[in-house]
Protein backbone atom coordinates (compact mmCIF):
# COMPACT_ATOMS: atom_id res chain seq x y z
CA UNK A 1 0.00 0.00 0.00
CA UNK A 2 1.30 3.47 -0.88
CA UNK A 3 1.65 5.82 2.09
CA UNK A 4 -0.47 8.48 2.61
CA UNK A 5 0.52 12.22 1.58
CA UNK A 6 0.60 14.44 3.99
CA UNK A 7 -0.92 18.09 2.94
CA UNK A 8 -1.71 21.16 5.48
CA UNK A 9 -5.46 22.87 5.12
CA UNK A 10 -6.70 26.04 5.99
CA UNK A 11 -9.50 26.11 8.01
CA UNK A 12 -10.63 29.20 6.71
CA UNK A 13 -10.93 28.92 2.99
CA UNK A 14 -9.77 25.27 2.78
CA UNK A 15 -6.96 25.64 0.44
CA UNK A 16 -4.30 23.13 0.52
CA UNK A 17 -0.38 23.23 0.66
CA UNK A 18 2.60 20.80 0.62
CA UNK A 19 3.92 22.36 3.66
CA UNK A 20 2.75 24.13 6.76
CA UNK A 21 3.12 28.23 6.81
CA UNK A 22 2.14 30.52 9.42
CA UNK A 23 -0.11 32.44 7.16
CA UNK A 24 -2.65 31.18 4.07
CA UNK A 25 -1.31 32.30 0.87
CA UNK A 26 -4.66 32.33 -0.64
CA UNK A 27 -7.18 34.19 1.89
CA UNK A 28 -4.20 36.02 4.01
CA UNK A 29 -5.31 34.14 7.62
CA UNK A 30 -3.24 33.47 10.30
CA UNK A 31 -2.32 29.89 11.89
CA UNK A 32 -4.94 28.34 10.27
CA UNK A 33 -3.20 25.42 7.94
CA UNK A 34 -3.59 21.85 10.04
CA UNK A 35 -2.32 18.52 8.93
CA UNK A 36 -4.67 15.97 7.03
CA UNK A 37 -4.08 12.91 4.73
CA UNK A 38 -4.59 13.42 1.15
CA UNK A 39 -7.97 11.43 0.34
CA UNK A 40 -6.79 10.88 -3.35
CA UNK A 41 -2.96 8.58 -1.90
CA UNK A 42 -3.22 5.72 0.37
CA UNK A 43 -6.38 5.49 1.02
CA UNK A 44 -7.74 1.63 -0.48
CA UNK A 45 -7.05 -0.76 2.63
CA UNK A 46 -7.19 1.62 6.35
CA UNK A 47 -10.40 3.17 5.04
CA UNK A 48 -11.84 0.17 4.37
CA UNK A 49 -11.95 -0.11 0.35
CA UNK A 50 -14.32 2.15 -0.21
CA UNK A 51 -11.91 4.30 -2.65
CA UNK A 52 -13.50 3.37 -6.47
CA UNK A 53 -16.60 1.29 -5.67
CA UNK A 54 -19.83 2.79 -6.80
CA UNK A 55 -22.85 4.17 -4.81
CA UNK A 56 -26.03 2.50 -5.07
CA UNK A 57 -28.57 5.12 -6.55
CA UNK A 58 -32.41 4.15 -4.95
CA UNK A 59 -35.38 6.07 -4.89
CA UNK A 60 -37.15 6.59 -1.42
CA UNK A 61 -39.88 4.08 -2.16
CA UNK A 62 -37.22 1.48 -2.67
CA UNK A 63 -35.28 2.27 0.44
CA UNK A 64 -36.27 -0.09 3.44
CA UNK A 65 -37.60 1.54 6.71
CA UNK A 66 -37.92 -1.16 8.76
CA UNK A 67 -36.75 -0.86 12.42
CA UNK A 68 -33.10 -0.99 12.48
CA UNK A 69 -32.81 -3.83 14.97
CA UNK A 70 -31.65 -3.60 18.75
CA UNK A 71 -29.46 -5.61 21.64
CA UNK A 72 -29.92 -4.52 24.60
CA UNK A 73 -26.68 -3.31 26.96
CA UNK A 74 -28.05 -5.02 30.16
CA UNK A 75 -28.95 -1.40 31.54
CA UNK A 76 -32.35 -0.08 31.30
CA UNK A 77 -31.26 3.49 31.93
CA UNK A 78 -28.62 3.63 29.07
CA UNK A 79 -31.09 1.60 27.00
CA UNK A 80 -33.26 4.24 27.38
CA UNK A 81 -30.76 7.13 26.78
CA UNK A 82 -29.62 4.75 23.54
CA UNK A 83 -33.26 5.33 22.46
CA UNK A 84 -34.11 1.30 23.31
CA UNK A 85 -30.80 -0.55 22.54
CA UNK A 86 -27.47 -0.63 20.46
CA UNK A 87 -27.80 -0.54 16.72
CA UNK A 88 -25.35 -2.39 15.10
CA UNK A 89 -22.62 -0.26 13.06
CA UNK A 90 -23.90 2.56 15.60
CA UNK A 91 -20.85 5.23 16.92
CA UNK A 92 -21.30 6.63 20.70
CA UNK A 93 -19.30 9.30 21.87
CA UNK A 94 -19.36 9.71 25.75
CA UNK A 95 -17.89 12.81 27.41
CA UNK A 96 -17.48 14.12 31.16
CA UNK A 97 -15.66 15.17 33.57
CA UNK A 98 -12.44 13.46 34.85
CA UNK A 99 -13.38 10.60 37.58
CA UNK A 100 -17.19 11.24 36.34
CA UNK A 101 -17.99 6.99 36.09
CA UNK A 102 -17.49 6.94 31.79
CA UNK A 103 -14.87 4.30 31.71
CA UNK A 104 -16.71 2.34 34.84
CA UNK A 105 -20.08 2.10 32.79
CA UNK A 106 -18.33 1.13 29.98
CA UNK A 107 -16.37 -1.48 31.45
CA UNK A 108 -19.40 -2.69 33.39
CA UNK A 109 -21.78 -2.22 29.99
CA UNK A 110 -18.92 -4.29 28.18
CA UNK A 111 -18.69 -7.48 30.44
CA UNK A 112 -22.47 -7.66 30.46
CA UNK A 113 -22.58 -7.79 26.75
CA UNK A 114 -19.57 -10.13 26.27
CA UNK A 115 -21.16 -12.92 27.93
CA UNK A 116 -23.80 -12.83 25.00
CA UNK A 117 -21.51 -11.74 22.10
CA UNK A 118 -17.72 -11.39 21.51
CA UNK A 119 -16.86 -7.61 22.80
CA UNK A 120 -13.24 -5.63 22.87
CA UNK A 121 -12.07 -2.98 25.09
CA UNK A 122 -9.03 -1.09 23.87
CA UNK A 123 -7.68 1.10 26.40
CA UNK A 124 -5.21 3.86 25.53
CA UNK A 125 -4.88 5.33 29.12
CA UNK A 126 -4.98 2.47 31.26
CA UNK A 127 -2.94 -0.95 31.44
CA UNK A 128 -4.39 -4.44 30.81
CA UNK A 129 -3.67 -5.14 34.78
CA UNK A 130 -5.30 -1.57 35.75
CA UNK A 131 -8.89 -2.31 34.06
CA UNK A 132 -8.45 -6.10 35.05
CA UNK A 133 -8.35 -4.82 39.18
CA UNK A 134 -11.23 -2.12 38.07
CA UNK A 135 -13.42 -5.44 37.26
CA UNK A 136 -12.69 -7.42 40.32
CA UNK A 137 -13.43 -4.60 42.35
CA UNK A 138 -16.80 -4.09 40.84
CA UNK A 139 -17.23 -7.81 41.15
CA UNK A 140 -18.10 -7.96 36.88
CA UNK A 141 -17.81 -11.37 35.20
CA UNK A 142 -14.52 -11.17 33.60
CA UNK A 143 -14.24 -14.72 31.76
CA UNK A 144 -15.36 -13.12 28.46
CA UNK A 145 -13.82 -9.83 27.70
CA UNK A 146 -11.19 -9.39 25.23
CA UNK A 147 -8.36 -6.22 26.55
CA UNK A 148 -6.18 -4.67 24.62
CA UNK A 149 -3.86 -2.00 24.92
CA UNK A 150 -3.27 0.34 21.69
CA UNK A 151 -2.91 3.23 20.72
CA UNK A 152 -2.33 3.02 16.81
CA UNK A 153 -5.52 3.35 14.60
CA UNK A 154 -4.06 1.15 11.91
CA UNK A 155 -2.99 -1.84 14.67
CA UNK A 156 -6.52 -1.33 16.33
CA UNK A 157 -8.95 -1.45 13.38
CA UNK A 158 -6.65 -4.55 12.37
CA UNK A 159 -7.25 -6.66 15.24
CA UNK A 160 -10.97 -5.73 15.31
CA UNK A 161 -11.24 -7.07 11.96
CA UNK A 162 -9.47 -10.51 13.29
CA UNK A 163 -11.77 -10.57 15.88
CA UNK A 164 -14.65 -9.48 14.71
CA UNK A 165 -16.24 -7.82 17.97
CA UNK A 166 -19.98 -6.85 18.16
CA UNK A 167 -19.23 -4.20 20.18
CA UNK A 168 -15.95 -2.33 20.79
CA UNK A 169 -14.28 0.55 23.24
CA UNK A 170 -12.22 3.07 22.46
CA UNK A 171 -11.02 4.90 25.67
CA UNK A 172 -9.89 7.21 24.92
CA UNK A 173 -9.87 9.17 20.89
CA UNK A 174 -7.52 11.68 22.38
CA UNK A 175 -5.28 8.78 22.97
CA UNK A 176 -5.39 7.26 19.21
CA UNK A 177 -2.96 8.22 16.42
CA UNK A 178 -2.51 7.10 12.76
CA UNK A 179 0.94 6.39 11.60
CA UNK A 180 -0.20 8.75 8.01
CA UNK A 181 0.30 12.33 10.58
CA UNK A 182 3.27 13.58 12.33
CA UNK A 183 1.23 15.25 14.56
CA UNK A 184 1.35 14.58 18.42
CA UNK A 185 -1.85 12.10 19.64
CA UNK A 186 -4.96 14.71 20.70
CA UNK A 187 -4.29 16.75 18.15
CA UNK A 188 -7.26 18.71 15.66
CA UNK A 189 -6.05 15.90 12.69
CA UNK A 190 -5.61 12.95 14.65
CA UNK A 191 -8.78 13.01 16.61
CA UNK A 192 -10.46 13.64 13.16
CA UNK A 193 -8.79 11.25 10.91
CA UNK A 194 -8.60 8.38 14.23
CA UNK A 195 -12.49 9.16 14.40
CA UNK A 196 -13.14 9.29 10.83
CA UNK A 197 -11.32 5.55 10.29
CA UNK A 198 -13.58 3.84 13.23
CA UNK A 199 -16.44 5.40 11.87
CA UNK A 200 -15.58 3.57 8.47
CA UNK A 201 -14.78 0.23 10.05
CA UNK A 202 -17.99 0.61 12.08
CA UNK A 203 -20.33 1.05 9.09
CA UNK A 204 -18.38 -1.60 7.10
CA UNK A 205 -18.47 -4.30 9.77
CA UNK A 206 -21.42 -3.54 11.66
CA UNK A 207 -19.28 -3.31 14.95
CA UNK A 208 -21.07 -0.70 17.38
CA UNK A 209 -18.55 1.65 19.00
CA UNK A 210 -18.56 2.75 22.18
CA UNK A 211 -15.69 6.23 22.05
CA UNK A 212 -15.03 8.26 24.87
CA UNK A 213 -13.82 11.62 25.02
CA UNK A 214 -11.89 13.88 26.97
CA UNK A 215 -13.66 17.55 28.00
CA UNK A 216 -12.29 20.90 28.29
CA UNK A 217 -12.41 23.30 31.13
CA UNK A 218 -15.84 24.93 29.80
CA UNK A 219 -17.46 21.26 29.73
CA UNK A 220 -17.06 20.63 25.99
CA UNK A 221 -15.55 18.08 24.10
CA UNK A 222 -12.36 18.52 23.69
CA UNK A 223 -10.65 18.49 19.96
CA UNK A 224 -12.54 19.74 16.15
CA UNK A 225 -16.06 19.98 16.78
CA UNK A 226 -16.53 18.05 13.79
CA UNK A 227 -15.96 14.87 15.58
CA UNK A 228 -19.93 15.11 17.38
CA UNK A 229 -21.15 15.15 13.58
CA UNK A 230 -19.11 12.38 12.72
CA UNK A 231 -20.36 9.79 15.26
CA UNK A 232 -24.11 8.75 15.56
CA UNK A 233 -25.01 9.40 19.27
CA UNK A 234 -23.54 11.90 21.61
CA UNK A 235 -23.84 11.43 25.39
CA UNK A 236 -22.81 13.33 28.43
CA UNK A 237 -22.24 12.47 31.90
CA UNK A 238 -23.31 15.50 34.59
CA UNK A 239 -23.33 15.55 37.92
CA UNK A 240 -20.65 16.10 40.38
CA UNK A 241 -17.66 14.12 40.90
CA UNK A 242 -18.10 14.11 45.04
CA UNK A 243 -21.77 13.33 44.76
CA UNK A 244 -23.53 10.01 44.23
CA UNK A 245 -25.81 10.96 41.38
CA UNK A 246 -24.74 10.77 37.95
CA UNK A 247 -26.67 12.02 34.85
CA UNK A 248 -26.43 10.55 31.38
CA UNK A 249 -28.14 12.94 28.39
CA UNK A 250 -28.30 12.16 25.10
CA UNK A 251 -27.59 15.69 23.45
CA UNK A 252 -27.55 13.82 19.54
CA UNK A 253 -29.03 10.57 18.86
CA UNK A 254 -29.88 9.75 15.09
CA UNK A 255 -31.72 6.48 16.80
CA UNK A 256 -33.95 8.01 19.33
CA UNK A 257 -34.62 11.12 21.36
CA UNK A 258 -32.55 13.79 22.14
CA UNK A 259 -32.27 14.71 26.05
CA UNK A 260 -33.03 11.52 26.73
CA UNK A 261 -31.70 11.39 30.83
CA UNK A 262 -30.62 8.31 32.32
CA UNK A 263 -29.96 8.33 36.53
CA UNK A 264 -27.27 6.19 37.97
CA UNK A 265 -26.07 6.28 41.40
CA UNK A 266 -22.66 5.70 41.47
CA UNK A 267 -21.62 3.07 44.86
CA UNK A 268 -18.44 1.13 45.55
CA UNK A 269 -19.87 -1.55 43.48
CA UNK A 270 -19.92 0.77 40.42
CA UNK A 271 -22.93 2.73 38.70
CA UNK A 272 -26.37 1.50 40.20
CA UNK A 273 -29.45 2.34 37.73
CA UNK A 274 -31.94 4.35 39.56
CA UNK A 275 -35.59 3.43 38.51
CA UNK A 276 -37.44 5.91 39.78
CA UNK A 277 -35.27 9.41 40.26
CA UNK A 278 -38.47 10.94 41.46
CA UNK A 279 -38.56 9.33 44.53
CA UNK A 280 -34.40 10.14 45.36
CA UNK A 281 -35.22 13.74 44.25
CA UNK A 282 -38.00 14.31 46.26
CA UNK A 283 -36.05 13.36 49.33
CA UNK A 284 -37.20 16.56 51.64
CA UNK A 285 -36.83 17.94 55.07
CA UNK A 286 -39.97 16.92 57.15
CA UNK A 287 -41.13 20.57 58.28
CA UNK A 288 -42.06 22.71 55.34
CA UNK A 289 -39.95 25.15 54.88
CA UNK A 290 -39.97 28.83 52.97
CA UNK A 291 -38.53 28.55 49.47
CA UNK A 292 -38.97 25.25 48.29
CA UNK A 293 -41.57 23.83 45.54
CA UNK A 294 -41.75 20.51 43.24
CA UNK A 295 -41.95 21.12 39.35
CA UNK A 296 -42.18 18.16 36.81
CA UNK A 297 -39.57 18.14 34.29
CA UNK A 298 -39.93 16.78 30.94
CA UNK A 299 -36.66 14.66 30.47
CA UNK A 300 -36.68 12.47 27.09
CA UNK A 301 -39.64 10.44 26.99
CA UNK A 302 -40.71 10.41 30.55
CA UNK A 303 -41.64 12.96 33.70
CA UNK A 304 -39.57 13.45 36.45
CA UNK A 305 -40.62 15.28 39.87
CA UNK A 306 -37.98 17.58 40.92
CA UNK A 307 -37.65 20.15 43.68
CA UNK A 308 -36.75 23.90 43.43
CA UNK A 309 -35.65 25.78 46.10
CA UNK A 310 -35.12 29.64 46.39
CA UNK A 311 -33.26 31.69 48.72
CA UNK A 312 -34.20 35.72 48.53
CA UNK A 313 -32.64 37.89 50.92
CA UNK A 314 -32.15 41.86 51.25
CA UNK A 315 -28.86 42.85 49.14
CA UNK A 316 -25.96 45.09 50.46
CA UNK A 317 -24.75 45.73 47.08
CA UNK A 318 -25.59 48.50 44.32
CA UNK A 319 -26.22 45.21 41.99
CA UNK A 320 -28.11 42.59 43.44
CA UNK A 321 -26.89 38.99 43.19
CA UNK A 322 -29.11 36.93 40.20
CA UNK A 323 -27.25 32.92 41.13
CA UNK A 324 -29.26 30.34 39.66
CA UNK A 325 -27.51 26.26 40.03
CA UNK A 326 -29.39 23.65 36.87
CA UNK A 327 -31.47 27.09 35.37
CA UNK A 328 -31.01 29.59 33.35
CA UNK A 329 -29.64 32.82 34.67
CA UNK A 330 -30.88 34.97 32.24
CA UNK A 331 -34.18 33.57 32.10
CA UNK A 332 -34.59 34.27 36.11
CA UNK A 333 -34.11 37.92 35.35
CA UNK A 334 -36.60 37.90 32.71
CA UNK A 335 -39.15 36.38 35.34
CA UNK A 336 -38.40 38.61 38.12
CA UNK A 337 -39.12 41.53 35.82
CA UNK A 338 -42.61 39.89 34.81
CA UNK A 339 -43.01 39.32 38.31
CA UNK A 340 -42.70 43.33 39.29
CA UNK A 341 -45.08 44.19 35.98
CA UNK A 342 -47.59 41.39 36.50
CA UNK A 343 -47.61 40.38 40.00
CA UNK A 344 -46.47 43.74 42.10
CA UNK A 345 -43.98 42.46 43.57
CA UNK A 346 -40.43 43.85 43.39
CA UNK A 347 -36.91 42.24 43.90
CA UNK A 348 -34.42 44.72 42.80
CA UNK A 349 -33.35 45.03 46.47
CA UNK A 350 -33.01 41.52 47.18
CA UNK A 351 -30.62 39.30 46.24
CA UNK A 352 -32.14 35.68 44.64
CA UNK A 353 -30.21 32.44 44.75
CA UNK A 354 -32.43 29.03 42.63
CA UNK A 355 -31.03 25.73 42.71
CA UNK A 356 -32.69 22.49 41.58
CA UNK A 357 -32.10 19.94 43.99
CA UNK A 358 -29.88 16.80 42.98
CA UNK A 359 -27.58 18.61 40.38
CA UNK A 360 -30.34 17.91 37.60
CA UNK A 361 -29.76 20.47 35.06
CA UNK A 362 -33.56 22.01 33.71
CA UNK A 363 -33.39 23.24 30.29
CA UNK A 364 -37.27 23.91 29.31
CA UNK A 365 -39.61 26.73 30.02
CA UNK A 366 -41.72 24.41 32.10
CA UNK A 367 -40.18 25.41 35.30
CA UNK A 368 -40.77 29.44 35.37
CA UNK A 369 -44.19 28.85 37.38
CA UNK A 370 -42.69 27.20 40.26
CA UNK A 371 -39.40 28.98 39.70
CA UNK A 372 -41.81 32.13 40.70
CA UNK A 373 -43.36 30.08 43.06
CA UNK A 374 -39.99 29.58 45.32
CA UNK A 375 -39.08 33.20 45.22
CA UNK A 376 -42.39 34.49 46.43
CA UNK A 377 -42.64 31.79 48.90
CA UNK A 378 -38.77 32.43 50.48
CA UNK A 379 -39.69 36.64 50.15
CA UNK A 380 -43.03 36.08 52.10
CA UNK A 381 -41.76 33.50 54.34
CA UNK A 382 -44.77 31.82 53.94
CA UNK A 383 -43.89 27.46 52.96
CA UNK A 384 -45.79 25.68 50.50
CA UNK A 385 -47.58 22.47 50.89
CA UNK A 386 -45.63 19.21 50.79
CA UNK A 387 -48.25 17.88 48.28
CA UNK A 388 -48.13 20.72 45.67
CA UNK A 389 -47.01 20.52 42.35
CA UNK A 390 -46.61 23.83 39.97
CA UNK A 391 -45.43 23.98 36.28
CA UNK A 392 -46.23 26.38 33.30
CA UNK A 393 -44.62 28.71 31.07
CA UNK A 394 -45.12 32.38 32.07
CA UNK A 395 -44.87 35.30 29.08
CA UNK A 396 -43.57 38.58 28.82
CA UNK A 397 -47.39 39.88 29.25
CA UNK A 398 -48.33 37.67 32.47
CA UNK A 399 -50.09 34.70 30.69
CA UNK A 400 -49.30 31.39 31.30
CA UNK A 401 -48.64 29.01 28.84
CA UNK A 402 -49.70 25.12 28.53
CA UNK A 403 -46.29 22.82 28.39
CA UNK A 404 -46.10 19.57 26.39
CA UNK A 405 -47.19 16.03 27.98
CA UNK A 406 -49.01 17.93 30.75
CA UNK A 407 -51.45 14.76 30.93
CA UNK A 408 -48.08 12.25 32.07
CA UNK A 409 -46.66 14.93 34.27
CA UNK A 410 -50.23 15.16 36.29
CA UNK A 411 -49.85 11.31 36.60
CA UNK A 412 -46.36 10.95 37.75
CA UNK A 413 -47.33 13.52 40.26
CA UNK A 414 -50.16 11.38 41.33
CA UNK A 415 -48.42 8.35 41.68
CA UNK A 416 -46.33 10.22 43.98
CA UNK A 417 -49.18 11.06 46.64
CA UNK A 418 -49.41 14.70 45.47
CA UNK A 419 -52.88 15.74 46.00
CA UNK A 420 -52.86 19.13 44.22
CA UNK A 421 -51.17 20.84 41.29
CA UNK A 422 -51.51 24.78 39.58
CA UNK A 423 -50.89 24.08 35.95
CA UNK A 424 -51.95 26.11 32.81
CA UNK A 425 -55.54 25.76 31.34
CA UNK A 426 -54.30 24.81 28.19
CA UNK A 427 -53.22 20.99 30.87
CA UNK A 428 -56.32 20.76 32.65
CA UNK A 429 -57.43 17.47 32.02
CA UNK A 430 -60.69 16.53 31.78
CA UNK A 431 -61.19 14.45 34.42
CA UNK A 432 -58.13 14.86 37.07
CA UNK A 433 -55.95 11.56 38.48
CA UNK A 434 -57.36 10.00 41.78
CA UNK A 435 -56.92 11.99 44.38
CA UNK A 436 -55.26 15.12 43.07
CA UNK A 437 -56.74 18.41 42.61
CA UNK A 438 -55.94 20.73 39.66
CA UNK A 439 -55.97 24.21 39.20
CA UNK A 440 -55.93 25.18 36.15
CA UNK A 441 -54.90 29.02 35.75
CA UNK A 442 -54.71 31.35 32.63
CA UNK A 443 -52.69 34.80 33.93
CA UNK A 444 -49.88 35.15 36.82
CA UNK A 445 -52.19 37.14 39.17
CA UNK A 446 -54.27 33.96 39.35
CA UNK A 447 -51.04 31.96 40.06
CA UNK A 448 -50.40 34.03 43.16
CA UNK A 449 -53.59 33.65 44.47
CA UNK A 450 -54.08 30.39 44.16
CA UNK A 451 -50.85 29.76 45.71
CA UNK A 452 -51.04 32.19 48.76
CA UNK A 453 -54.82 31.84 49.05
């Protein structure tokens, strides 16, 4: 096989030249030429002899659409962040924080599956013997499991094609290198041309892919963004590393839903699935105390009860503090400005901390009713009921919106023992759960009221 060229790219206007310069002769940038392999040299056997074949032209109505099939991981919670299962030929990417559980799940999601089908973890940061005393600590069956320690693309895609694994590690891509760049491993080309040649292999051979990467200081993934559109399904881990929760989202997912969340509690036995995260989020003191309200989430495909709690207190400073912990800062201002219009009550002397109990991060609009619920009940002192649920989306004018699935977050709130919720109008059901009492509401003013009546 001929080797690869090497050529440098700009990243600018994409022009190409033999060797690297500081500056792009043809649009005038700066630093902006990279290393890459030359598609046209080299090209026939690593990437997987595609090079000269012809595409097969169909039209729509000849294309197949039936359901790409499953295996399951032997986890219902990253089943259900996978969108039901692992698709063969499928690429994960996984990315968290250092000591976050990704290599523990994997490792534990990996022995499960190898006692049904062959499986291969290839470990660029760790030694055989290290993941080897990370599975007899976790007590995993280890009989199964193929380990291997590589960092070379080439060597790696060669033994996968000698063993032919259904599903396959890579931990991590920041680790991998092909021998065709000079570059050091971690680097904008490697990642990209490591993560381009697994994709390949995965496609060709139907081998799902399981790669983990490495995050920055601001929480993304670290290296050319390019490599999140290159894989098939993008997950995160949150939570925090001292803390026993840990969230998985799925923030891509070409085979299912996007924010899909999956709970594990993490335990010296590895990453426990948690079945119900309403019930460990709704873990509250006994008294009822000023501040604090439930809200149900919409995570994925299901409801989740979560509490909010809110801390307003007079300020000492010519800006008052606006600190909000899983919601949007920005979006709290908004509300406390609707607030003063709508509801006649002012906060621009008092500072207002929001935090949503259990590290869950809240990204939808649901939550501004009982976000505005907290901070009236923490500035009047005055607690809400254990057994009260709020949601709704408030507008600029005062109104307040319905929310999707308002019927299954009613339920879930029901099966918890909550005997009344304030939603919008728009989710008043017809005929309310068993035992729980809605009030449905249209404007903000009617909020307050039937919250302080």
């Amino acid at each position: 096989m001929a080797k690869a060229k090497r050529i440098y790219g700009c990243t600018e206007c994409g022009a190409t030249f033999p060797k690297w310069a500081g500056q792009c002769a043809d649009c005038g940038a700066w630093n902006t030429l990279v290393e890459t392999v030359d598609p046209g040299t080299g090209a026939s056997d690593t990437r997987g002899g595609w090079v000269g074949q012809q595409a097969q032209i169909k039209t729509l109505a000849e294309v197949s659409v039936e359901e790409m099939p499953r295996f399951s991981t032997a986890s219902a919670e990253l089943d259900r962040v996978l969108g039901g299962g692992l698709v063969d030929g499928s690429v994960v990417l996984i990315g968290g924080d250092p000591g976050i559980g990704k290599s523990t799940i994997l490792l534990q999601t990996l022995c499960n599956i190898a006692q049904r089908f062959p499986a291969l973890y290839v470990t660029g940061e760790e030694s055989q013997q290290q993941v080897a005393m990370r599975a007899r600590r976790l007590g995993l069956p280890e009989d199964k499991l193929k380990v291997m320690t590589e960092t070379c693309i080439e060597a790696i895609i060669a033994t996968a094609r000698r063993e032919q694994p259904k599903v396959m590690v890579i931990d991590s891509i920041q680790t991998i290198f092909t021998e065709q760049l000079q570059s050091a491993p971690g680097g904008v080309a490697q990642v990209r041309e490591s993560a381009a040649l697994l994709v390949r292999h995965a496609k060709q051979s139907g081998t799902a892919i399981f790669l983990v990467g490495h995050v920055t200081k601001e929480g993304a993934l670290a290296g050319p963004r390019v490599l999140e559109h290159m894989v098939d399904t993008v997950l995160y881990f949150e939570g925090e590393s001292d803390g026993r929760l840990r969230l998985l989202r799925a923030v891509k997912n070409r085979f299912g839903a996007i924010n899909e969340l999956g709970v594990f509690g993490m335990t010296d036995r590895g990453l426990k699935e948690v079945s119900n995260p309403s019930a460990i989020f709704l873990t509250r003191a006994q008294a009822e105390v000023p501040g604090s309200v439930v809200m149900a989430t919409w995570e994925g495909t299901r409801p989740m009860l979560v509490e909010v709690q809110a801390l307003v207190d007079t300020s000492h400073l010519a800006n008052p503090r606006r600190v909000t912990l899983g919601l949007d800062q920005n979006r709290l201002a908004m509300l406390l400005a609707v607030l003063h219009r709508h509801g006649g009550i002012p906060t621009h002397d008092q500072d207002v901390f929001l935090n949503v109990v259990g590290g869950v991060k809240v990204l939808e609009t649901a939550s501004d009713l009982a976000l505005m619920a907290a901070v009236m009940s923490s500035l009047r002192n005055r607690p809400l009921p254990h057994d009260l649920l709020v949601f709704g989306e408030v507008g600029l004018s005062g109104e307040v919106r319905p929310v999707p699935s308002g019927q299954e977050r009613l339920k879930e709130a029901a099966k918890h023992g909550f005997k009344r919720a304030i939603v919008p109008k728009g989710n008043a059901p017809k005929e309310a759960p068993a035992g729980l009492q809605v009030v449905a509401v249209t404007r903000l003013e009617q909020a307050l009221d039937a919250l302080f009546e």
